[in-house]
Protein backbone atom coordinates (compact mmCIF):
# COMPACT_ATOMS: atom_id res chain seq x y z
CA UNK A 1 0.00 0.00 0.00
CA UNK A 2 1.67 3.60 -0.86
CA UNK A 3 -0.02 6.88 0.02
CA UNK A 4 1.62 10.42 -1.57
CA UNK A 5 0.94 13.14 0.68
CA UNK A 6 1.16 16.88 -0.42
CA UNK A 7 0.26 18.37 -4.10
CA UNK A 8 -3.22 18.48 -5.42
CA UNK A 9 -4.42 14.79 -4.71
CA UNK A 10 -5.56 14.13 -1.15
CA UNK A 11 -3.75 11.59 0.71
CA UNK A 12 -5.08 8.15 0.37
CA UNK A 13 -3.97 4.37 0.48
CA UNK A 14 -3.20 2.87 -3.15
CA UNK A 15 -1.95 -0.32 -4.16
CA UNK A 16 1.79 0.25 -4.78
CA UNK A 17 2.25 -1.41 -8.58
CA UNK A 18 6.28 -2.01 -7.46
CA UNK A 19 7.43 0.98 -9.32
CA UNK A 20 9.20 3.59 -7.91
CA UNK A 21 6.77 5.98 -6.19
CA UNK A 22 7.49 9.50 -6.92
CA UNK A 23 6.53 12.06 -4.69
CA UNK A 24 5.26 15.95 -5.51
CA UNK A 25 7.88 18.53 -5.26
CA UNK A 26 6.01 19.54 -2.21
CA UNK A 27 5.43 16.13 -0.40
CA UNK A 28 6.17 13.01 -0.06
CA UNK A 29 5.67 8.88 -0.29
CA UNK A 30 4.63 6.84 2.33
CA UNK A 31 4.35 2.93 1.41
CA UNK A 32 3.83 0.28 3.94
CA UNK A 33 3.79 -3.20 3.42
CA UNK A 34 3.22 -6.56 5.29
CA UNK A 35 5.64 -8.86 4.77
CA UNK A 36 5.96 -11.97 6.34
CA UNK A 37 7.55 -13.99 3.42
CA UNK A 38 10.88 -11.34 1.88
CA UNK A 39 9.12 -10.57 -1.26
CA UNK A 40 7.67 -7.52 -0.66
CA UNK A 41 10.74 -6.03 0.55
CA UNK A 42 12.74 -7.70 -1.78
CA UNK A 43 10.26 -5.37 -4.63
CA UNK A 44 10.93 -2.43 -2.85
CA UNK A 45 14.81 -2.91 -2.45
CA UNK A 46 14.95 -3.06 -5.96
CA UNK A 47 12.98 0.19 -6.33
CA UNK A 48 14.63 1.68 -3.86
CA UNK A 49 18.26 1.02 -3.62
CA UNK A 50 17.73 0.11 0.17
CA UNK A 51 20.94 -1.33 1.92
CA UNK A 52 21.47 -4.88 2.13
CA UNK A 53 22.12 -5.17 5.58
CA UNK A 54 18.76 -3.02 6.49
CA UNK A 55 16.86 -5.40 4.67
CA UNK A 56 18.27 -8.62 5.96
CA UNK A 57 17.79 -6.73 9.76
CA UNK A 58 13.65 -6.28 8.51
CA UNK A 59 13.40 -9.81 8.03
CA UNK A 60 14.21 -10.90 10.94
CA UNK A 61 11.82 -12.04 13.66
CA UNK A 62 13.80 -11.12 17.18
CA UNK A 63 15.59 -7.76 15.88
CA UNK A 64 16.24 -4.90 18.96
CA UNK A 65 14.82 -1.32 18.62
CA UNK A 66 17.66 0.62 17.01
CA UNK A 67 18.76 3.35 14.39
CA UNK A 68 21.08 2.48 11.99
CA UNK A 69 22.22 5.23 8.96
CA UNK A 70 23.11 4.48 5.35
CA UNK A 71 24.13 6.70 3.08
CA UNK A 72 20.81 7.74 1.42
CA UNK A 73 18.33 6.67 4.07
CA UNK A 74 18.08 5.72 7.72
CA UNK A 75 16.68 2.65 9.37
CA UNK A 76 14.92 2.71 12.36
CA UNK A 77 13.40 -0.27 14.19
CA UNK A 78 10.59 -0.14 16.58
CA UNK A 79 9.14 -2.74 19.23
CA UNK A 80 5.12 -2.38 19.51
CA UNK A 81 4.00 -3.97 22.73
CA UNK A 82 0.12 -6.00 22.75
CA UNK A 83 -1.09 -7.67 25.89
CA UNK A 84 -2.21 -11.07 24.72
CA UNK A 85 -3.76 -13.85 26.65
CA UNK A 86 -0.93 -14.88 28.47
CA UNK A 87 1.90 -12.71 27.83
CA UNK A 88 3.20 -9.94 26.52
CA UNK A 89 3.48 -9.86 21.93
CA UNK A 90 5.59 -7.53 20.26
CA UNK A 91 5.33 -6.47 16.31
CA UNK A 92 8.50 -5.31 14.68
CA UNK A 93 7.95 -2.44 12.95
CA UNK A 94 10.79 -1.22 10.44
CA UNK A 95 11.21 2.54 9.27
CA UNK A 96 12.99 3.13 6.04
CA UNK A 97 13.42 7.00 5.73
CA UNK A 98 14.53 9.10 2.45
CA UNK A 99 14.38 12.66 2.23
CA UNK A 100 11.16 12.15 0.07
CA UNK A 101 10.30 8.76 1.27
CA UNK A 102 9.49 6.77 4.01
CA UNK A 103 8.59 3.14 4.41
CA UNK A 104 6.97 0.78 6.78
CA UNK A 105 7.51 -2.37 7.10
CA UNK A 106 6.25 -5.54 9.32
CA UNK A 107 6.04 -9.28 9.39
CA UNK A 108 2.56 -9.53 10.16
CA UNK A 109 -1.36 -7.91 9.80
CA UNK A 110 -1.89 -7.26 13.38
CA UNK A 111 -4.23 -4.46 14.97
CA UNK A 112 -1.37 -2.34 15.48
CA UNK A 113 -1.13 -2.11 11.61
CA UNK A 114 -4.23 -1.43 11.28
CA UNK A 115 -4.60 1.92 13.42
CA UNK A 116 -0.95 2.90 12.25
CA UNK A 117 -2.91 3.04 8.61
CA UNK A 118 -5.80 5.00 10.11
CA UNK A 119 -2.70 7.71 11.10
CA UNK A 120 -2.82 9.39 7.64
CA UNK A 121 -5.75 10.86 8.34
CA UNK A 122 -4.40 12.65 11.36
CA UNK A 123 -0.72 13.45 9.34
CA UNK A 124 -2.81 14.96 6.15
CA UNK A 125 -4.07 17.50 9.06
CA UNK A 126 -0.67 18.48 9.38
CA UNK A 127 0.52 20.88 7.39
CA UNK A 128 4.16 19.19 6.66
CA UNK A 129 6.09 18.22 3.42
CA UNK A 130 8.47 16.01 5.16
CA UNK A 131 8.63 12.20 5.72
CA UNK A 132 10.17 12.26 9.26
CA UNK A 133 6.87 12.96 10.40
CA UNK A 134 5.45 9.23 9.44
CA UNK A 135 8.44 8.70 11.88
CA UNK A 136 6.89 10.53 14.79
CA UNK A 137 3.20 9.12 13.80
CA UNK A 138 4.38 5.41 13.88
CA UNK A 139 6.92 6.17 17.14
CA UNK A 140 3.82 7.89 18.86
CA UNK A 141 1.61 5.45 18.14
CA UNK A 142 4.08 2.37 20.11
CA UNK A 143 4.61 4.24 22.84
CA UNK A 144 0.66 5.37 23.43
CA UNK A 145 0.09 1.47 23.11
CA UNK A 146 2.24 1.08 26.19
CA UNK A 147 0.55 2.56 28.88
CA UNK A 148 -2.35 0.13 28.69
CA UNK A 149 0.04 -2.56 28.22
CA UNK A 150 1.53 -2.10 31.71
CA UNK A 151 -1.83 -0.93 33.60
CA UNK A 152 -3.28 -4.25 32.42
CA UNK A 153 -0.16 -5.85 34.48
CA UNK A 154 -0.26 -3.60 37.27
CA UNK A 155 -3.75 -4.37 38.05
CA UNK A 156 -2.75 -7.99 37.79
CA UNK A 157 -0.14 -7.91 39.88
CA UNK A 158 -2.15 -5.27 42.59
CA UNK A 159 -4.80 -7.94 42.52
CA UNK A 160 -2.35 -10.94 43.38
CA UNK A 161 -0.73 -8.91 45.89
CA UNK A 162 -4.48 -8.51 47.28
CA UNK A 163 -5.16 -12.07 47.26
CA UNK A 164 -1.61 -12.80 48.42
CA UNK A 165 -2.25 -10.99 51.44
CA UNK A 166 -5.53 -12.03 52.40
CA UNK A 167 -4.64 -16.06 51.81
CA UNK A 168 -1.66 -17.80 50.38
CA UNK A 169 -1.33 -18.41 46.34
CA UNK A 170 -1.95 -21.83 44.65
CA UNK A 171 1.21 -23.17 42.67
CA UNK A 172 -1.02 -21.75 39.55
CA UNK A 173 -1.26 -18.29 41.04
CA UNK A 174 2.68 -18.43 41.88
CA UNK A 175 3.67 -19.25 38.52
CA UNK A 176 1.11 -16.60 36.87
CA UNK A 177 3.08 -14.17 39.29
CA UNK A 178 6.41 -14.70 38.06
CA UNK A 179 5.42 -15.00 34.39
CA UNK A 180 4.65 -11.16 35.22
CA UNK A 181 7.38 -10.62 36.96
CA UNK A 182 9.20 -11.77 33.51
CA UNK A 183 7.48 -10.04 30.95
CA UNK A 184 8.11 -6.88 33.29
CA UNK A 185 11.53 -7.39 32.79
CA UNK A 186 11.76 -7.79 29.18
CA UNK A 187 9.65 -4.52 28.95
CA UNK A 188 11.48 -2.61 30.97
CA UNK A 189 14.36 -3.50 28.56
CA UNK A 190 12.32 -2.78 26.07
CA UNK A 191 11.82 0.68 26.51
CA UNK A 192 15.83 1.40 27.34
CA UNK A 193 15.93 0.23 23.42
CA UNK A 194 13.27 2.38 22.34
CA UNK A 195 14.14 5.59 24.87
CA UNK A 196 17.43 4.85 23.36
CA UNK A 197 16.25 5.36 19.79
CA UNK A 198 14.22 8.59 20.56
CA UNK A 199 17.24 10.04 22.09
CA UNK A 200 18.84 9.93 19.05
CA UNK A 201 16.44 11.08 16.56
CA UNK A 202 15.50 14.15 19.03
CA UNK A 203 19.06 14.85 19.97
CA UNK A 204 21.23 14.15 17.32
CA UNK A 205 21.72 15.01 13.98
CA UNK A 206 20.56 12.47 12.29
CA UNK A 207 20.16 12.47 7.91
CA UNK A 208 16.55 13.29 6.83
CA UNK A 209 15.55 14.67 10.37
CA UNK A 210 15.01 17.96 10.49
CA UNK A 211 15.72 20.25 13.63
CA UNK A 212 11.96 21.18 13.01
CA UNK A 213 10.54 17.79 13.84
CA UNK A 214 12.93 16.91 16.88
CA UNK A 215 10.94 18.10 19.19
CA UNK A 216 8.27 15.99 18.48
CA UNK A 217 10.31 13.26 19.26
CA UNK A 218 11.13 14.64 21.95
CA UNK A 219 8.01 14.51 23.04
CA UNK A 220 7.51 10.94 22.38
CA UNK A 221 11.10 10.59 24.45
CA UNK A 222 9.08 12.14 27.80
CA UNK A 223 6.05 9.99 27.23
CA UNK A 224 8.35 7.45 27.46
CA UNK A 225 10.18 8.50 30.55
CA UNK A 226 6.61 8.33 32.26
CA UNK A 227 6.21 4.54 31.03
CA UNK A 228 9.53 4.02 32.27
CA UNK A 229 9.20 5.77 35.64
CA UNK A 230 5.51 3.65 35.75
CA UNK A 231 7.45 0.03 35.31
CA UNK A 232 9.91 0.98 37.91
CA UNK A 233 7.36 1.52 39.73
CA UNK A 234 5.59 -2.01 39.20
CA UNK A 235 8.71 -3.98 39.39
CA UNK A 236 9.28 -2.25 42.76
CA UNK A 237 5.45 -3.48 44.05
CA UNK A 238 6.45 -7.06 42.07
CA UNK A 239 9.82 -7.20 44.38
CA UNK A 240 7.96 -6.01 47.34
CA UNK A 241 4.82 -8.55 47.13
CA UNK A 242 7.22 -11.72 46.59
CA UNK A 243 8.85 -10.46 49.68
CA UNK A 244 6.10 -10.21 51.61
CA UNK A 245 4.71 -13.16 50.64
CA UNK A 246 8.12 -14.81 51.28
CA UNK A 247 8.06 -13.46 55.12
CA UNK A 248 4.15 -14.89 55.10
CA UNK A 249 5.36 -17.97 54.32
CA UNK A 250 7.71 -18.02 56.96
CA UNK A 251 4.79 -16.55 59.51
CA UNK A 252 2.93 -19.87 58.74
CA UNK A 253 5.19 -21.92 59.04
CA UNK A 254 6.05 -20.88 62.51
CA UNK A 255 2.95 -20.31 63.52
CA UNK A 256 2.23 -24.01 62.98
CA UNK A 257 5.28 -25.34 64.17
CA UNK A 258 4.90 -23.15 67.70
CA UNK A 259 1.26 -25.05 67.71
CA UNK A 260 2.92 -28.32 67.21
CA UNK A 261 5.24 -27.62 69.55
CA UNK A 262 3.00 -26.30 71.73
CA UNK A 263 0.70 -29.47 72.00
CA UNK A 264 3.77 -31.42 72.04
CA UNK A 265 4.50 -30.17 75.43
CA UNK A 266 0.95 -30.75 76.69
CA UNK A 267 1.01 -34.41 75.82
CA UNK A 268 4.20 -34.87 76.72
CA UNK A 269 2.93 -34.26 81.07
CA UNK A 270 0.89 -36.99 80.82
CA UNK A 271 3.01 -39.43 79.08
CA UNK A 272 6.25 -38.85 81.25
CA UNK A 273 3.80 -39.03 84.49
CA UNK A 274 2.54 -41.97 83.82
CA UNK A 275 5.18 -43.76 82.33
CA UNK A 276 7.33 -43.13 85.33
CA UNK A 277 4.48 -44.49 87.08
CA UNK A 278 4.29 -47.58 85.89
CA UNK A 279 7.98 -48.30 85.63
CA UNK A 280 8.73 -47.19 89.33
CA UNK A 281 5.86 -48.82 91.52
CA UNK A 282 5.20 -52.43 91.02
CA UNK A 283 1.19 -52.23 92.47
CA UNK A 284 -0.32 -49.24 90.57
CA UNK A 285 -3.82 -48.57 91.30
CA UNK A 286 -6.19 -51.14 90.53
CA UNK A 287 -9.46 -48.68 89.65
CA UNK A 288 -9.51 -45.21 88.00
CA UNK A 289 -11.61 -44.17 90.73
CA UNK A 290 -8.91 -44.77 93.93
CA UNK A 291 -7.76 -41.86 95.42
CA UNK A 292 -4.38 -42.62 94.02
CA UNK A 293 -5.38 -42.43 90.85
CA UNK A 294 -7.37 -39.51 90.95
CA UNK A 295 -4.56 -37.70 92.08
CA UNK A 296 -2.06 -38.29 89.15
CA UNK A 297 -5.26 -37.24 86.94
CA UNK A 298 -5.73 -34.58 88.90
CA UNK A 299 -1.66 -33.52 88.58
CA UNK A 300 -1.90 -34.20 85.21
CA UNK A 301 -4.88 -32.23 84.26
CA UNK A 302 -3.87 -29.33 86.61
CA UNK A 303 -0.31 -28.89 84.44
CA UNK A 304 -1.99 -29.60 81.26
CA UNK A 305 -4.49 -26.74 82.29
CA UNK A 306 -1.87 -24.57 83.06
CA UNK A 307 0.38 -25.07 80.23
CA UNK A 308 -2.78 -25.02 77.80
CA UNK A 309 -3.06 -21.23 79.71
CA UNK A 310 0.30 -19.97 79.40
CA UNK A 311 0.45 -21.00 75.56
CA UNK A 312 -2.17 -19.67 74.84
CA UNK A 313 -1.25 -16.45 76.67
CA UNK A 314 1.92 -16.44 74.67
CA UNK A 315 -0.22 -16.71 71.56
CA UNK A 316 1.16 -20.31 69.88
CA UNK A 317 -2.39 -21.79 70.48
CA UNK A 318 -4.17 -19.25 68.18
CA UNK A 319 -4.00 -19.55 64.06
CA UNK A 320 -2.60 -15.97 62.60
């Protein structure tokens, strides 16, 4: 699909015929194509003259955010983030940019593609001539698909940490927790790639980026400081919930073994009193009702009483 935006035609989606697209005096060409085979990109290479190495990076499937330059274009690679059933799915998205050209690429039709199509209504608004500005549409477009990326784990995570403190987590739960706790992770890397990439097109001076348009990377850059400053934020709550739940754990655990313990020592009075009883004195009582006997049960029962007091006083008789 190419679109030409600036001269008298509106800007629209075509189907690109493979030729090489030439843009007004006063515009430019946008093409994107999905590409999950090589030959699309091997047609526009051809029309193009795009580097070798560029297009071998575009086909790959696990490529890192990054901005390379050539000497007629630059390549820019982008990581778009999609919460998915289980975890999280990034699309590759790969920027070729001309002075009158620019050109997306990705391996797949996902919804991502979809809305970044829907962006040329909002960049014909804009009165611009220059291509960098597909740039700052697609890199805008990523990073707004972030933030409900990472509120979708937070409130995960803040409702296992719920959970987590009002009972303990099945082995299911657990597992869940830490799958989080790795897809955080790789996100947070995630970003460093793609902060690192807006640093350089708003900073630097970069071939076919104008000092007009780095601001609005710039802005893209803050938005991104914000996501970044958020998943600190959640990996900090992820660290602080496994160690709570961690010192829970070991709350339980005592807990029961001070109530074992505890009835331990309360059986243990009758056992030792009337074991030595039976070894010592040959004639033990011959009834439980001779006053004898009544008197060891009344020993017995008397320390058992006051032991079952005193624990529970000390607390090791009561579930926490």
């Amino acid at each position: 699909m190419a679109a030409i935006h600036g001269g008298h035609e509106p800007a629209r989606w075509t189907d690109w015929d493979g030729a090489a697209t030439v843009a007004p005096e006063s515009g430019f060409a946008w093409i994107d194509a999905v590409d999950s085979e090589g030959h699309e990109i091997g047609r526009l290479q051809r029309a193009f003259g795009l580097h070798e190495l560029a297009v071998e990076d575009s086909m790959s499937l696990a490529q890192l955010a990054k901005v390379d330059l050539y000497p007629d274009h630059v390549f820019v690679v982008a990581k778009a983030a999609e919460l998915g059933a289980s975890e999280i799915e990034y699309t590759d998205v790969n920027i070729f940019l001309s002075e009158k050209r620019v050109i997306t690429v990705c391996r797949m039709e996902t919804a991502f593609g979809h809305r970044l199509r829907r962006r040329i209504d909002k960049l014909a608004a804009r009165d611009t001539q220059r291509p960098e500005y597909v740039v700052y549409e697609v890199l805008d477009q990523i990073v707004d698909g972030y933030f409900p990326v990472l509120q979708m784990i937070a409130d995960e995570v803040l409702l296992m940490e719920k959970r987590l403190l009002d009972d303990s987590l099945d082995r299911k739960e657990i597992a869940r927790f830490f799958q989080l706790r790795r897809e955080t992770v790789h996100f947070e890397y995630v970003l460093t790639r793609m902060g690192d990439v807006c640093n350089k097109l708003a900073s630097l001076d970069v071939p076919c980026v104008s000092s007009e348009a780095q601001p609005y990377f710039r802005d893209v850059l803050h938005h991104l400081a914000r996501i970044e400053a958020m998943s600190s934020g959640l990996m900090d709550v992820i660290r602080t919930a496994m160690e709570a739940s961690s010192l829970l754990e070991q709350q339980r655990q005592s807990a029961i073994t001070r109530q074992l313990a505890a009835w331990a020592g309360i059986l243990a009075i009758p056992t030792a009193i009337t074991g030595f009883y039976g070894m010592t004195f040959v004639k033990g009582p011959q009834t439980l009702l001779s006053w004898d006997s009544l008197v060891i049960l009344g020993v017995i029962t008397a320390i058992c009483g006051l032991l079952y007091w005193r624990f529970r006083q000390l607390r090791w008789l009561r579930s926490t």
